[in-house]
C-alpha atoms as a PDB file:
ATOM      1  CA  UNK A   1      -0.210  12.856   5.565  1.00  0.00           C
ATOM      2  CA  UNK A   2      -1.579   9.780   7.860  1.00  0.00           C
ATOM      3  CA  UNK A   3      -2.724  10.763  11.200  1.00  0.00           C
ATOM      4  CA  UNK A   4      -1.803   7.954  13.726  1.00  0.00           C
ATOM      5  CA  UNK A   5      -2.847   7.615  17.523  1.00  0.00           C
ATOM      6  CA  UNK A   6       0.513   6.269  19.133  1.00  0.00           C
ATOM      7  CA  UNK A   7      -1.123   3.797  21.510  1.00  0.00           C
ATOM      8  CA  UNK A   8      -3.432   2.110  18.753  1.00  0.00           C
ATOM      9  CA  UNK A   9      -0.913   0.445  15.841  1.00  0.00           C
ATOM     10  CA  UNK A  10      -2.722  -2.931  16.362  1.00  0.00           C
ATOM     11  CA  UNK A  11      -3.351  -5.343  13.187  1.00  0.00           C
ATOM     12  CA  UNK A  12      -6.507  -4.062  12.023  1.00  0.00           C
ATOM     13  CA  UNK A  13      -4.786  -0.392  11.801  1.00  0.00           C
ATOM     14  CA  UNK A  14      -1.672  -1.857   9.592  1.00  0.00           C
ATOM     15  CA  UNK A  15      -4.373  -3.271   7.383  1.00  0.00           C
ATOM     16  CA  UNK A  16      -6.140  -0.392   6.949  1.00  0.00           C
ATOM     17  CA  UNK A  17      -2.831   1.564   6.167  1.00  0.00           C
ATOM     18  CA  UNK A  18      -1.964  -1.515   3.244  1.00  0.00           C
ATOM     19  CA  UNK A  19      -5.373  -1.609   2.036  1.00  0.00           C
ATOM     20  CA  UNK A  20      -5.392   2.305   1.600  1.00  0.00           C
ATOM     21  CA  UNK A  21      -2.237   2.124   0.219  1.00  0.00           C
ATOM     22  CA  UNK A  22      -3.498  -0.908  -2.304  1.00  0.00           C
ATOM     23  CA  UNK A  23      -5.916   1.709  -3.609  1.00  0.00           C
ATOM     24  CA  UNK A  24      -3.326   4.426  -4.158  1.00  0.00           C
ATOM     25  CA  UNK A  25      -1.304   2.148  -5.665  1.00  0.00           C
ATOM     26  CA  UNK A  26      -3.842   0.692  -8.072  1.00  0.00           C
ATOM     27  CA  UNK A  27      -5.232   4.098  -9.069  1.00  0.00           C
ATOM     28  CA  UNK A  28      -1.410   5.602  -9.966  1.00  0.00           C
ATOM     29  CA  UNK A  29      -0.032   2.713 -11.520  1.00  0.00           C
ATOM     30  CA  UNK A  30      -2.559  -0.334 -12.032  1.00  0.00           C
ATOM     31  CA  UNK A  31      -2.152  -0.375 -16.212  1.00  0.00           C
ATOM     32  CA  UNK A  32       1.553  -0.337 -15.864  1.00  0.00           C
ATOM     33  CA  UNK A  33       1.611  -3.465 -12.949  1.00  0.00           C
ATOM     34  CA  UNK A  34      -1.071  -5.175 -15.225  1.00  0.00           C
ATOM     35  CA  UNK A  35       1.132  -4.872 -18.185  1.00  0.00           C
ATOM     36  CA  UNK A  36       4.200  -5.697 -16.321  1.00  0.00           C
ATOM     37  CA  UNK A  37       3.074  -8.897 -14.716  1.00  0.00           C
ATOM     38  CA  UNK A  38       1.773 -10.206 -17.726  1.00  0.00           C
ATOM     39  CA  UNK A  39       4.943  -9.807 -19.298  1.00  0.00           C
ATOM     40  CA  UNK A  40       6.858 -11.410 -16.631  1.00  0.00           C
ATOM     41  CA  UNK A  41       4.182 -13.721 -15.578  1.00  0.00           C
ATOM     42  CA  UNK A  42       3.480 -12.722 -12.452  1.00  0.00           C
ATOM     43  CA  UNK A  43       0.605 -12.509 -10.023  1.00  0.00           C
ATOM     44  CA  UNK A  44      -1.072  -9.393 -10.278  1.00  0.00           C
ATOM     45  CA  UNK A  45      -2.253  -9.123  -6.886  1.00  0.00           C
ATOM     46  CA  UNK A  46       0.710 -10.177  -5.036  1.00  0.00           C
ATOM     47  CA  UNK A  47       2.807  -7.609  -7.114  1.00  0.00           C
ATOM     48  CA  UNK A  48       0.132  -5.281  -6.104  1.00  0.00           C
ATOM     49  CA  UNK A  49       0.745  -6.566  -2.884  1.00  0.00           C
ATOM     50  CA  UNK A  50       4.265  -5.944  -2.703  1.00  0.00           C
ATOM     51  CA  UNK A  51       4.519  -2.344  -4.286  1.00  0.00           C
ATOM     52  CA  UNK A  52       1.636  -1.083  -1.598  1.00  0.00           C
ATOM     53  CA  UNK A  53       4.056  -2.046   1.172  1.00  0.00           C
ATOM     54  CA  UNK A  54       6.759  -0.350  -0.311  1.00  0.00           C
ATOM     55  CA  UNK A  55       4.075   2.448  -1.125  1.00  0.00           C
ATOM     56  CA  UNK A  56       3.747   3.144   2.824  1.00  0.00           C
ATOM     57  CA  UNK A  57       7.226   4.185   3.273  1.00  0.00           C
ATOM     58  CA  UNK A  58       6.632   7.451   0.718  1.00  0.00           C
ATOM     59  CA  UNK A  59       3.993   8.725   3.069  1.00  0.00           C
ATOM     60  CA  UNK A  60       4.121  11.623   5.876  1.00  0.00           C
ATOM     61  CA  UNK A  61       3.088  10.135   9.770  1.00  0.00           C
ATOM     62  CA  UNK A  62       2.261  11.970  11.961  1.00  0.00           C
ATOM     63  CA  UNK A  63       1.488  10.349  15.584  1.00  0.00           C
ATOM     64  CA  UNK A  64      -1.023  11.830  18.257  1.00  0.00           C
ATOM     65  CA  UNK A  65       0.482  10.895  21.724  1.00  0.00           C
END
């Protein structure tokens, strides 16, 4: 679950959230994208990239008003 404060969703929070998500992205599935943009030659980082953002939907907000 990610805690939010309602009044503070600035860019530096929205970072945080990608770069957190980044992390948990990497650490679950980092072999697999590796393998996977080799094979298709793709950027590793910007698939990386890509999956984190999708990677925020699948977690739990909650938002402190």
């Amino acid at each position: 679950m990610v805690y939010l404060n309602y009044t503070n969703l600035d860019d530096e929070t929205q970072e945080r959230l990608v770069s957190v998500s980044k992390k948990d992205v990497e650490h679950k599935f980092g072999n697999e994208l590796k393998r996977y943009a080799k094979e298709h030659h793709l950027e590793y980082y910007t698939l990386l990239e890509e999956e984190a953002i999708r990677n925020l939907y699948s977690y739990e907000y909650v938002f402190n008003i």
